[in-house]
PDB file of N, CA and C in Angstrom:
ATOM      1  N   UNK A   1      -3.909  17.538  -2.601  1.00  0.00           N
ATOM      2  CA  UNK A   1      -2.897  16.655  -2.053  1.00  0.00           C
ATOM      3  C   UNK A   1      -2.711  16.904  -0.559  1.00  0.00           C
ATOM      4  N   UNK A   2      -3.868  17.089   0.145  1.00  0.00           N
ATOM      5  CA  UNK A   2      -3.709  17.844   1.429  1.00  0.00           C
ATOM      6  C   UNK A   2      -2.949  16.552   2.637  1.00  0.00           C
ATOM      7  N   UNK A   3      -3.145  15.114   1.876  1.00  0.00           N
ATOM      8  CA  UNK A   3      -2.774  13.770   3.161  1.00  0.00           C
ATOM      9  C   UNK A   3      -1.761  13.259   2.513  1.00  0.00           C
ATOM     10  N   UNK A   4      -1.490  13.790   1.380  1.00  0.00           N
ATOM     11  CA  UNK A   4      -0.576  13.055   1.002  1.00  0.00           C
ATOM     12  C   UNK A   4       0.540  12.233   1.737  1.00  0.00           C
ATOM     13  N   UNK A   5       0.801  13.120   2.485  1.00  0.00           N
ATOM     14  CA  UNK A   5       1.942  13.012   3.119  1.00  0.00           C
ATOM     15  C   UNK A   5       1.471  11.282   4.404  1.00  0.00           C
ATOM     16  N   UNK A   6       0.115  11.435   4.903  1.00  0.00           N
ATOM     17  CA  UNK A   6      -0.370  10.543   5.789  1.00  0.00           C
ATOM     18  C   UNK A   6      -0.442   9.173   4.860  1.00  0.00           C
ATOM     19  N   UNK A   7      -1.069   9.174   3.637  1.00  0.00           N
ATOM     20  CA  UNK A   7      -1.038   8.047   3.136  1.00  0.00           C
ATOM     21  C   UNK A   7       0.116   7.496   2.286  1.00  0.00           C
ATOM     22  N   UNK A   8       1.092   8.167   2.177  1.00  0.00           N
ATOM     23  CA  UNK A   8       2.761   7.769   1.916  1.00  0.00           C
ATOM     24  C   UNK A   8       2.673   6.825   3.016  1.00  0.00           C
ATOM     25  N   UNK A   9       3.037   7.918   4.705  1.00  0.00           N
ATOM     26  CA  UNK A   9       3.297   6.875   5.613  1.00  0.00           C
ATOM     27  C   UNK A   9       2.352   5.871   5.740  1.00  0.00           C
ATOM     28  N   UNK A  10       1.032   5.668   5.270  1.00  0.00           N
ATOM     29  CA  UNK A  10       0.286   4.392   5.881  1.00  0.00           C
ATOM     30  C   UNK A  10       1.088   3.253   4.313  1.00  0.00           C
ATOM     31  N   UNK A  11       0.714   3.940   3.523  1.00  0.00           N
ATOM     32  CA  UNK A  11       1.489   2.831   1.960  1.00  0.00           C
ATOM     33  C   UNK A  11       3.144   2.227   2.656  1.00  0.00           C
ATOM     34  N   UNK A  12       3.713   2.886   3.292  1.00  0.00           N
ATOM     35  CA  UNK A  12       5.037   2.408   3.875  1.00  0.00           C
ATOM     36  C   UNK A  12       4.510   1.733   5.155  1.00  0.00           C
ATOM     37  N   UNK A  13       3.724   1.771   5.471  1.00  0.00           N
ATOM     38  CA  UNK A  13       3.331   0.713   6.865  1.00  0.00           C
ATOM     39  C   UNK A  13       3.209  -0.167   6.500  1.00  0.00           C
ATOM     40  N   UNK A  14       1.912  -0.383   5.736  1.00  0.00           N
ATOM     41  CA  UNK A  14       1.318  -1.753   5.017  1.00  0.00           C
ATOM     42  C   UNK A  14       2.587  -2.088   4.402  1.00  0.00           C
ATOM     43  N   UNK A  15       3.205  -1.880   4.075  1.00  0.00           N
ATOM     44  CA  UNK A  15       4.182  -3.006   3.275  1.00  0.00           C
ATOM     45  C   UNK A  15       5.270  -3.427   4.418  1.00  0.00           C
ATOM     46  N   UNK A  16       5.473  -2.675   5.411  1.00  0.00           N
ATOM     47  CA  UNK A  16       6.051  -2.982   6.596  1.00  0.00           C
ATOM     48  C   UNK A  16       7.552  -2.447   6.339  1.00  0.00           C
ATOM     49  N   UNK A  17       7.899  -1.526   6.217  1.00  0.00           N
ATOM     50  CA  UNK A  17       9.044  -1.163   5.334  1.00  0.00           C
ATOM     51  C   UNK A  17       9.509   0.270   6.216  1.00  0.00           C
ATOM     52  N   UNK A  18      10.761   0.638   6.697  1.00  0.00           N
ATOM     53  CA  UNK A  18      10.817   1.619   7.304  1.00  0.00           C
ATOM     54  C   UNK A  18      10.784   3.302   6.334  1.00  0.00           C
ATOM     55  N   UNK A  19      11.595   4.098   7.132  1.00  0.00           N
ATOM     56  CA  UNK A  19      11.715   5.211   6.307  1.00  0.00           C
ATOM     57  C   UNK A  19      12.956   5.363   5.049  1.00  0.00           C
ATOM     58  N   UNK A  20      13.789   4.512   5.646  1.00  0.00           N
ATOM     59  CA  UNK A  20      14.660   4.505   4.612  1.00  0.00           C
ATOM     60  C   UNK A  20      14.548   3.351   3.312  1.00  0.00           C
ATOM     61  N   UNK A  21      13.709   2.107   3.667  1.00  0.00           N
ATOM     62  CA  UNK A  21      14.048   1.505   3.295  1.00  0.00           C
ATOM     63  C   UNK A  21      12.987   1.806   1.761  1.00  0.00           C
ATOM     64  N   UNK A  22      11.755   2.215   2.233  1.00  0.00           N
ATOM     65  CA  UNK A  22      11.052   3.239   1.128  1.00  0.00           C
ATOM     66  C   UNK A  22      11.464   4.267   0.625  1.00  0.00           C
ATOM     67  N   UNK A  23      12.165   5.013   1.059  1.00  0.00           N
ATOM     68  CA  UNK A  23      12.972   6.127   0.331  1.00  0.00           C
ATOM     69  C   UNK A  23      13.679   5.591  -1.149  1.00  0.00           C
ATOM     70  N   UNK A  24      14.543   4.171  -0.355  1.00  0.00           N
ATOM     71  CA  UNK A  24      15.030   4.002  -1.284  1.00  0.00           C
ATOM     72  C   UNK A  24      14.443   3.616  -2.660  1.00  0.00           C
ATOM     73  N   UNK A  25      13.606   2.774  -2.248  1.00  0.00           N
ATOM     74  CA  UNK A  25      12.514   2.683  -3.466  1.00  0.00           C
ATOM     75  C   UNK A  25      12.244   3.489  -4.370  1.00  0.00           C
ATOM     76  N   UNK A  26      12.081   4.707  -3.941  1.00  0.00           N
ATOM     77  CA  UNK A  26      11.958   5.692  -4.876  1.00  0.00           C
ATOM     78  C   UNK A  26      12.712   6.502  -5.261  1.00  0.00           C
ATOM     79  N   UNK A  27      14.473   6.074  -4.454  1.00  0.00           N
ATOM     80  CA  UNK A  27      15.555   6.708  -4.804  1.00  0.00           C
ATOM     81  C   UNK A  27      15.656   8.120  -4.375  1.00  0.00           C
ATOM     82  N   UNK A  28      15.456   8.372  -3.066  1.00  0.00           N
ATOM     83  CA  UNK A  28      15.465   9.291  -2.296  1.00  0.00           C
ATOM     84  C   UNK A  28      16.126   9.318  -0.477  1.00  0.00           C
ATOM     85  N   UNK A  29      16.534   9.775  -0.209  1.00  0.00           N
ATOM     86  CA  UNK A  29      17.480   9.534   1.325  1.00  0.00           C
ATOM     87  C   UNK A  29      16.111   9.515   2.567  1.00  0.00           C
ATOM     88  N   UNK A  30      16.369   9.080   3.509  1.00  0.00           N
ATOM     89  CA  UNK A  30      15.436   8.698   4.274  1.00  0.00           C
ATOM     90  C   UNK A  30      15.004   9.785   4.709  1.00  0.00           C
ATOM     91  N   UNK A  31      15.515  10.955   5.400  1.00  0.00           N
ATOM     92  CA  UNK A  31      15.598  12.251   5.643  1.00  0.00           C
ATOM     93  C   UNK A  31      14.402  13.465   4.538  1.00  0.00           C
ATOM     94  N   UNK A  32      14.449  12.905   3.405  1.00  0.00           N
ATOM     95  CA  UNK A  32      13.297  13.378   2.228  1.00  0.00           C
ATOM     96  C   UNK A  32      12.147  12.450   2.584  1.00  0.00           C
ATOM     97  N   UNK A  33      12.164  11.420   2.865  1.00  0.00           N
ATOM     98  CA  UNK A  33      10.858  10.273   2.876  1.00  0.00           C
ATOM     99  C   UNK A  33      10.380  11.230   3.998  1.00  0.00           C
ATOM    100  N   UNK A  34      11.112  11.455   5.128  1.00  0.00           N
ATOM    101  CA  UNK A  34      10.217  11.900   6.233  1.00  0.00           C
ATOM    102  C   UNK A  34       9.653  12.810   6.293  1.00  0.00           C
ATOM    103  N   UNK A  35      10.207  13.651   4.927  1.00  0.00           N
ATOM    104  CA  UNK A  35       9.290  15.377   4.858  1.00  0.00           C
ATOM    105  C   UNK A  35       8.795  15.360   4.141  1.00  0.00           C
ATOM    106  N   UNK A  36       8.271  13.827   3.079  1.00  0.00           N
ATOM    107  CA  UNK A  36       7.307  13.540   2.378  1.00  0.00           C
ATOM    108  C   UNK A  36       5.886  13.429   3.137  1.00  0.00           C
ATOM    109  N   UNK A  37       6.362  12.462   4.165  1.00  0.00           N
ATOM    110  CA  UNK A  37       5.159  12.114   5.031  1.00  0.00           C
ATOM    111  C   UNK A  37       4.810  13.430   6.277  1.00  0.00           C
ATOM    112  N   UNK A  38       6.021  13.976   6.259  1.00  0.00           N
ATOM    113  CA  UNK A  38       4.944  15.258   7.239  1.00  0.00           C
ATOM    114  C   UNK A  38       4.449  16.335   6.472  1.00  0.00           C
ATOM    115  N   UNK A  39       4.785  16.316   5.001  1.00  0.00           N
ATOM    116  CA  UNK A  39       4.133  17.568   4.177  1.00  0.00           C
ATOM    117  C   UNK A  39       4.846  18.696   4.268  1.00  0.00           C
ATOM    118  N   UNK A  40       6.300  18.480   4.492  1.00  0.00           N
ATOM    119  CA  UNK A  40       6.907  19.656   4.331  1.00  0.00           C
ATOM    120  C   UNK A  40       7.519  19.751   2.740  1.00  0.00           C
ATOM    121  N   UNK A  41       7.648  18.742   2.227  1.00  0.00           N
ATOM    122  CA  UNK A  41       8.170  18.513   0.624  1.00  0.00           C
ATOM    123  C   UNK A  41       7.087  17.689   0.067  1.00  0.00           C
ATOM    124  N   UNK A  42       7.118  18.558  -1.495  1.00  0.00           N
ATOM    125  CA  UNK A  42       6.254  17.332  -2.411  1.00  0.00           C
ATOM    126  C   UNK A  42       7.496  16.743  -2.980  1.00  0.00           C
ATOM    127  N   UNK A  43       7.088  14.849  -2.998  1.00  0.00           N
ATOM    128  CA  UNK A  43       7.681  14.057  -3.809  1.00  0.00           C
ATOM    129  C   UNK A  43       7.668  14.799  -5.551  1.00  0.00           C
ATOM    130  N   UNK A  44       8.765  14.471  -6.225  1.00  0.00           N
ATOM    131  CA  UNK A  44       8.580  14.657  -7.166  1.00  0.00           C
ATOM    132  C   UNK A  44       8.012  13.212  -8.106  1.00  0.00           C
ATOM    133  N   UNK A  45       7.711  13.397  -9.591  1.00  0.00           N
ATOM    134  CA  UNK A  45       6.757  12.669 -10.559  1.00  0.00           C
ATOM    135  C   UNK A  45       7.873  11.126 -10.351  1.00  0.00           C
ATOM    136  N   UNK A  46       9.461  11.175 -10.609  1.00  0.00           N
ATOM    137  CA  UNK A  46       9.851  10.452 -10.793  1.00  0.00           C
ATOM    138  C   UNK A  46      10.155   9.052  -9.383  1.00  0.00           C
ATOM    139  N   UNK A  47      10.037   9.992  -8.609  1.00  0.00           N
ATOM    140  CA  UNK A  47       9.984   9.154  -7.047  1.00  0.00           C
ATOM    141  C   UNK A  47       8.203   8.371  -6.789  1.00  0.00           C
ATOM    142  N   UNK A  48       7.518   8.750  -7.431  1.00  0.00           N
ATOM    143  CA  UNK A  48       6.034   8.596  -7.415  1.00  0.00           C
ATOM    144  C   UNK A  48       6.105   7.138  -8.851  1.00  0.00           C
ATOM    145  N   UNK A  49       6.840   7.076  -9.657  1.00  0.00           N
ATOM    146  CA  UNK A  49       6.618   6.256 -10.750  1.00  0.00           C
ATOM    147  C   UNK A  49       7.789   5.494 -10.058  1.00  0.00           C
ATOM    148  N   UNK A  50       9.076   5.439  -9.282  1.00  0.00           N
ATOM    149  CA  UNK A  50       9.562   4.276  -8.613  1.00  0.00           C
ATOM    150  C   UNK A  50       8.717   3.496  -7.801  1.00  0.00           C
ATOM    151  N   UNK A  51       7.692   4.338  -6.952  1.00  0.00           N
ATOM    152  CA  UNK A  51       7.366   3.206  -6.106  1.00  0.00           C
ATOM    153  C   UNK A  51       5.890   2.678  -6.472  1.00  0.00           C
ATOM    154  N   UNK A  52       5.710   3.412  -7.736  1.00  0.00           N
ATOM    155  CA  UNK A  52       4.298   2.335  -8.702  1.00  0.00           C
ATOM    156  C   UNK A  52       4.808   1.118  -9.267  1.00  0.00           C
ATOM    157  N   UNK A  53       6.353   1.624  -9.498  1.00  0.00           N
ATOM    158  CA  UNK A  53       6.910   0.254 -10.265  1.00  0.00           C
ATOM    159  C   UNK A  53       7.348  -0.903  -9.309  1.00  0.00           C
ATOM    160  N   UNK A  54       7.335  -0.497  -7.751  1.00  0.00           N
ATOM    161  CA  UNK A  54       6.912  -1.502  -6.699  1.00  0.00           C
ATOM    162  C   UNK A  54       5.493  -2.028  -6.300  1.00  0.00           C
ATOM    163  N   UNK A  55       4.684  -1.625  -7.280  1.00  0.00           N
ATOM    164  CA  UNK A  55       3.486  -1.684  -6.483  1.00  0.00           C
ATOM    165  C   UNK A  55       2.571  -0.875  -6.043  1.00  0.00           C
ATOM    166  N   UNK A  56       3.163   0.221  -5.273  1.00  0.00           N
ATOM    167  CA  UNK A  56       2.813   1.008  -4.483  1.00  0.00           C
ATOM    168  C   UNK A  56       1.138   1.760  -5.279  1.00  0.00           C
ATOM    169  N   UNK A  57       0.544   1.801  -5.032  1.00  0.00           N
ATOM    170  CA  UNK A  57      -0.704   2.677  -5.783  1.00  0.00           C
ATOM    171  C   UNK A  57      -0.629   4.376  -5.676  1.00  0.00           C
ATOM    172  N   UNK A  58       0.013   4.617  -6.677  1.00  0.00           N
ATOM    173  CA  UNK A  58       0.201   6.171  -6.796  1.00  0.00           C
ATOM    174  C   UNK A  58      -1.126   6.805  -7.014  1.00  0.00           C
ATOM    175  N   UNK A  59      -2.297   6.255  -7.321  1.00  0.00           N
ATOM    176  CA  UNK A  59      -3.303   6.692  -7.498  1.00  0.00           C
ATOM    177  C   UNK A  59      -3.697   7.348  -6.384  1.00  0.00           C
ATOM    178  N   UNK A  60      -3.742   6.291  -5.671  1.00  0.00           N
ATOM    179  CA  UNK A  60      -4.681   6.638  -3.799  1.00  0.00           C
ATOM    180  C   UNK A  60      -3.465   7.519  -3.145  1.00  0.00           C
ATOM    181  N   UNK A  61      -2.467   7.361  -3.337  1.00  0.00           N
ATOM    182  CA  UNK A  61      -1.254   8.701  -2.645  1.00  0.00           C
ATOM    183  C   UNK A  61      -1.746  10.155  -3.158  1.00  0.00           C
ATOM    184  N   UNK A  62      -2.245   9.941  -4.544  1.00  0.00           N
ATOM    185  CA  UNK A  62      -2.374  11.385  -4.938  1.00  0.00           C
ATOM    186  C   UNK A  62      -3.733  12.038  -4.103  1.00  0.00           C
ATOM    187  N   UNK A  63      -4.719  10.841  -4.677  1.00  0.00           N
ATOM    188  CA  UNK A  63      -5.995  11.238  -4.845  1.00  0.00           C
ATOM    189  C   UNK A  63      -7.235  10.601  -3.185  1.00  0.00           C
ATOM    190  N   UNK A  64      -6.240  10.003  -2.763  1.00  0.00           N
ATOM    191  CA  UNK A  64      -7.080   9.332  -1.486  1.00  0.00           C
ATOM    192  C   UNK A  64      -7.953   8.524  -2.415  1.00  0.00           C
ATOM    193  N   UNK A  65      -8.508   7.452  -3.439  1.00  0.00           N
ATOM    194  CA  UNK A  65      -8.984   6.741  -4.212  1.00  0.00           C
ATOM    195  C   UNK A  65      -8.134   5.361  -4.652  1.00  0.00           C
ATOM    196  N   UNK A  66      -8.259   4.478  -3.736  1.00  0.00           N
ATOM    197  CA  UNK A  66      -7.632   3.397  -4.737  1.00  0.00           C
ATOM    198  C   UNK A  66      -8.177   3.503  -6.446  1.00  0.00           C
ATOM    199  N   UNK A  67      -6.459   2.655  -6.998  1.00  0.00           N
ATOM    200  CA  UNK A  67      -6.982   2.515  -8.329  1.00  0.00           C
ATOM    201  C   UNK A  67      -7.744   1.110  -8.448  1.00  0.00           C
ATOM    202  N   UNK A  68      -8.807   1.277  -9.010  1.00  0.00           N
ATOM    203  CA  UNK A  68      -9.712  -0.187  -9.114  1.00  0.00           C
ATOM    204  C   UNK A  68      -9.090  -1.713  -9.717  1.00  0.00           C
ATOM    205  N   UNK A  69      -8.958  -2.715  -9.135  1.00  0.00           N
ATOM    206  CA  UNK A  69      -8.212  -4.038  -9.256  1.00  0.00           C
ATOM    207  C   UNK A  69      -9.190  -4.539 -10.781  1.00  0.00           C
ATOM    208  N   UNK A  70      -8.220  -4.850 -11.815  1.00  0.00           N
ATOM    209  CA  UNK A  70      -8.409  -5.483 -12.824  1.00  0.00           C
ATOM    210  C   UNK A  70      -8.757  -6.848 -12.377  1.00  0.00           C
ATOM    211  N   UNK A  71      -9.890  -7.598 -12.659  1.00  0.00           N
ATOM    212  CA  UNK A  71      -9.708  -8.765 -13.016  1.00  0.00           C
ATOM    213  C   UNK A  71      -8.868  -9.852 -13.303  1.00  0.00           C
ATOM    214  N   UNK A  72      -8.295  -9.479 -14.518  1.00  0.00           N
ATOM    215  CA  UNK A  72      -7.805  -9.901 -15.375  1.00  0.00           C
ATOM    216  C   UNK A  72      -6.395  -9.786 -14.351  1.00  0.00           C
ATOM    217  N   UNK A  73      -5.913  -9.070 -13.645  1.00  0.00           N
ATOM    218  CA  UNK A  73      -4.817  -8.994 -13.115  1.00  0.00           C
ATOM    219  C   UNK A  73      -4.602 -10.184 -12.043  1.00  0.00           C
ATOM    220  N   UNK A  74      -5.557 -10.259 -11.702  1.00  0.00           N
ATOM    221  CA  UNK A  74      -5.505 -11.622 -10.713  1.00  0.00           C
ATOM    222  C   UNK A  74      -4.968 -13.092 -10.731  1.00  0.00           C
ATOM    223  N   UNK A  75      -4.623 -13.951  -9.948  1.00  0.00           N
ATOM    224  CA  UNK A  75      -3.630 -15.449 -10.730  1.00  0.00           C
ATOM    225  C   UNK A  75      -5.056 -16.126 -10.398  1.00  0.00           C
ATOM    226  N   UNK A  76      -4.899 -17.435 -10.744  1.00  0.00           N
ATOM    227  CA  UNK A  76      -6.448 -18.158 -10.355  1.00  0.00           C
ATOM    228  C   UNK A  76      -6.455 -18.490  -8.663  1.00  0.00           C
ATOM    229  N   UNK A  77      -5.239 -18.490  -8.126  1.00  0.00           N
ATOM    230  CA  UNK A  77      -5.479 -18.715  -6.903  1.00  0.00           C
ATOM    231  C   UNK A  77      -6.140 -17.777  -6.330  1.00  0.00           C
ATOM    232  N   UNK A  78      -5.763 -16.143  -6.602  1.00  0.00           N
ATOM    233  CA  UNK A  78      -6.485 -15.090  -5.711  1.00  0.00           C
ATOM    234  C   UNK A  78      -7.740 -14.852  -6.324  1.00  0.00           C
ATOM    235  N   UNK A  79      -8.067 -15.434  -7.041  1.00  0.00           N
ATOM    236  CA  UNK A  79      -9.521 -15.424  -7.802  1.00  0.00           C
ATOM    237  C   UNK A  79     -10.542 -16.120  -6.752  1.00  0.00           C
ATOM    238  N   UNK A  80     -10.023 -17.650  -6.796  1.00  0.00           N
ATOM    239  CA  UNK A  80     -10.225 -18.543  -5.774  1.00  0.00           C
ATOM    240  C   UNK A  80     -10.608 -18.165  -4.500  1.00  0.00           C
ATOM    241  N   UNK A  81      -9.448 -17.487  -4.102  1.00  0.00           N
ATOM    242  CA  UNK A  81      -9.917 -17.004  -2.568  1.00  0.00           C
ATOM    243  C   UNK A  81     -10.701 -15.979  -2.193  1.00  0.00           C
ATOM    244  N   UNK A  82     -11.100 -14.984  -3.310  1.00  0.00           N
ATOM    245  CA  UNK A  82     -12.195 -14.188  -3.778  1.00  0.00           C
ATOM    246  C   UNK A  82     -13.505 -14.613  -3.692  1.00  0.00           C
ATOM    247  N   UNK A  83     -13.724 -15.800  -4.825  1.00  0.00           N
ATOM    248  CA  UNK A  83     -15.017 -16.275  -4.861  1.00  0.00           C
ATOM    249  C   UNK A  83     -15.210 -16.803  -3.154  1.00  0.00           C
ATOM    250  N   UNK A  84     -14.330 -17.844  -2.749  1.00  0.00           N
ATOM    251  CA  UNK A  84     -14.506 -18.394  -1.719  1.00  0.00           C
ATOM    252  C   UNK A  84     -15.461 -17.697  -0.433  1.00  0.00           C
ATOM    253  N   UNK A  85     -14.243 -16.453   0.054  1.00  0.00           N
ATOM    254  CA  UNK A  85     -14.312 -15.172   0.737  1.00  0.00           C
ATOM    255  C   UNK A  85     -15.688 -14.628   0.368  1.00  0.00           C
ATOM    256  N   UNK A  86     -16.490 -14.429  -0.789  1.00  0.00           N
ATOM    257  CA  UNK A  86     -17.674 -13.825  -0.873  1.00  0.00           C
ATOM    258  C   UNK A  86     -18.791 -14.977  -0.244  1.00  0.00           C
ATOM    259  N   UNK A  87     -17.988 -16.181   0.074  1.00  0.00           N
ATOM    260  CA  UNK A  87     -19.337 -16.797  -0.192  1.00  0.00           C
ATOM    261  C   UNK A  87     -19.661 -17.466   1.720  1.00  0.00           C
ATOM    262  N   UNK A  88     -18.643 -16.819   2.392  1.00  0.00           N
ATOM    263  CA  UNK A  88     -18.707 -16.529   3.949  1.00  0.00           C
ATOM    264  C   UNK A  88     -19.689 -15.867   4.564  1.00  0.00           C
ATOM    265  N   UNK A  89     -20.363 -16.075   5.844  1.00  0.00           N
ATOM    266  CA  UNK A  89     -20.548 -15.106   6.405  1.00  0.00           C
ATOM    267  C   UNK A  89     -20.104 -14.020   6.724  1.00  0.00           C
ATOM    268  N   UNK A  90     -20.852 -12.962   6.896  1.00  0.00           N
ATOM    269  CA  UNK A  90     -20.437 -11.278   7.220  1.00  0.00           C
ATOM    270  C   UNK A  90     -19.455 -11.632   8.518  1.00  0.00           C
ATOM    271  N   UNK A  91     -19.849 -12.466   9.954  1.00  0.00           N
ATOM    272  CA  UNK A  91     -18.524 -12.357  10.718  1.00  0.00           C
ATOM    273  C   UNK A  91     -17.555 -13.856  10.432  1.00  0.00           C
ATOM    274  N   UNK A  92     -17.506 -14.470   9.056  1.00  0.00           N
ATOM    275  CA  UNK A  92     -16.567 -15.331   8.869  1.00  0.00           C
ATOM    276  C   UNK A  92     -15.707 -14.638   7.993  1.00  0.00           C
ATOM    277  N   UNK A  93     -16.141 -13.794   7.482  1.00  0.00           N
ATOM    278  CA  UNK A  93     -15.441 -12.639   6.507  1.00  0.00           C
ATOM    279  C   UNK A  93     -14.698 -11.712   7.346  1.00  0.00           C
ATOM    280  N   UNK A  94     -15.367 -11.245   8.383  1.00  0.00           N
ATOM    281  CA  UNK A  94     -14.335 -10.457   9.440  1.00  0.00           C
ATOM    282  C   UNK A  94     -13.342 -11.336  10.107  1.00  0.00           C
ATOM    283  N   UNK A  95     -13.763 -12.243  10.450  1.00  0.00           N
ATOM    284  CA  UNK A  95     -12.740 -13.080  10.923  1.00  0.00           C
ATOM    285  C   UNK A  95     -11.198 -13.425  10.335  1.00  0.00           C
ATOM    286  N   UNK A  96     -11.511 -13.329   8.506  1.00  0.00           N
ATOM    287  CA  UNK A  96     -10.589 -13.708   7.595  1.00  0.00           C
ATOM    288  C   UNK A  96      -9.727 -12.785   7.706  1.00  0.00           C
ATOM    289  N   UNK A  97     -10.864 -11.679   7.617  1.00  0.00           N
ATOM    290  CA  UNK A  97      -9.774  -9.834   7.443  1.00  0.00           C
ATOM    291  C   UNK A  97      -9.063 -10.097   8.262  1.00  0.00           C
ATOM    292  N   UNK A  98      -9.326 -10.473   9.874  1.00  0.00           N
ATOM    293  CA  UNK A  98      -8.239 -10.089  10.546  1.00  0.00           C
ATOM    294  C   UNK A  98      -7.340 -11.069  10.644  1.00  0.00           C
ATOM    295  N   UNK A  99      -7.333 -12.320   9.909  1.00  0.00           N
ATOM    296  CA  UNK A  99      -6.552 -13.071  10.277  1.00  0.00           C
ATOM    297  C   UNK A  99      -5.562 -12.488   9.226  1.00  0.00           C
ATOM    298  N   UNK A 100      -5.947 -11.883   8.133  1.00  0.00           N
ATOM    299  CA  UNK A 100      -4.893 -12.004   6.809  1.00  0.00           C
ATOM    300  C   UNK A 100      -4.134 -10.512   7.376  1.00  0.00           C
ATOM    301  N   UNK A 101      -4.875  -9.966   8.047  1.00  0.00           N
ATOM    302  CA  UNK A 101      -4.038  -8.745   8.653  1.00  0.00           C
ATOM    303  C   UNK A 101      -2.998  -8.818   9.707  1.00  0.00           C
ATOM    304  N   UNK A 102      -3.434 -10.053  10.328  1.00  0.00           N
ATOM    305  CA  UNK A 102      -2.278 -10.348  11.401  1.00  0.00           C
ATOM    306  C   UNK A 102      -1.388 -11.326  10.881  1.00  0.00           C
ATOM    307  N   UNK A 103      -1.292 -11.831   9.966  1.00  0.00           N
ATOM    308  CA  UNK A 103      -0.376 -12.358   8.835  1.00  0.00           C
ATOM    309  C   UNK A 103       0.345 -11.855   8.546  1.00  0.00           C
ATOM    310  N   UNK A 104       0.160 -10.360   7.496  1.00  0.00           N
ATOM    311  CA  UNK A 104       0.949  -9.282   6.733  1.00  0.00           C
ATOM    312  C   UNK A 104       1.165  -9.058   7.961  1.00  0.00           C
ATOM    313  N   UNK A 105       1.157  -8.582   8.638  1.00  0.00           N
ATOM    314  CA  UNK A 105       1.906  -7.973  10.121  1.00  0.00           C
ATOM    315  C   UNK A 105       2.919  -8.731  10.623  1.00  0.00           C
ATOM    316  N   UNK A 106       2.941  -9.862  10.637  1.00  0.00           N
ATOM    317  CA  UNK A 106       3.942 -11.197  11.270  1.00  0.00           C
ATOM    318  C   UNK A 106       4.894 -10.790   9.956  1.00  0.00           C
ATOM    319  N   UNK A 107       4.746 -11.186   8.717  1.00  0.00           N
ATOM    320  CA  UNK A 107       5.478 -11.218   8.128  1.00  0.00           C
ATOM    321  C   UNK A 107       6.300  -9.284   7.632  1.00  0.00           C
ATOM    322  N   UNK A 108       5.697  -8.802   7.816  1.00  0.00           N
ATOM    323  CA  UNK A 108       6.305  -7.771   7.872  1.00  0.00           C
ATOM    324  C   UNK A 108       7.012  -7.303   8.789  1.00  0.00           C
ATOM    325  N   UNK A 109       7.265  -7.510   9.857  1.00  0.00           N
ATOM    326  CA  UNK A 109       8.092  -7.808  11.216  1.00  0.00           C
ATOM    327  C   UNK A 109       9.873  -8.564  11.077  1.00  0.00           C
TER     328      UNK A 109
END
């Protein structure tokens, strides 16, 4: 668990969410979130299963490994934009990344 603490704070970036406002998520004071992410405290099991039940991938926090996307989990639209997306060029595909990245960024703002 040596990054743990780095990929807390990047999982609280990507969602665009401050220190407290992830804390709370997992039902913890903002002041603990921050000595989550510098590695001075381990989260405990039950703060780790709040913010799976947001989403959050407790897998890759533990293990640096995303957990692998089900299929089956997908709606038909993001299926859609899957097939679509594969069927781009290598820089029409980069192009997408960054547009959908400067998206989540706008809207996380």
């Amino acid at each position: 668990m040596d990054h743990l603490g780095a990929r807390l704070k990047e999982e609280r970036k990507t969602l665009g969410l401050s220190q407290h406002d992830f804390a709370a998520i997992g039902g913890v004071e903002a002041n603990a979130q921050g000595k989550y992410e510098s590695g001075e405290r381990t989260p405990r099991s039950d703060y780790l299963a709040a913010l799976s039940g947001k989403g959050v991938d407790v897998l890759y926090l533990l293990s640096g490994q995303r957990t692998p996307l089900r299929l089956e989990s997908l709606s038909d639209a993001e299926r859609s934009v899957i097939v679509h997306y594969r069927s781009l060029t290598v820089m029409d595909q980069d192009a997408l990344s960054q547009l959908a990245l400067s998206l989540s960024e706008c809207i996380a703002v």
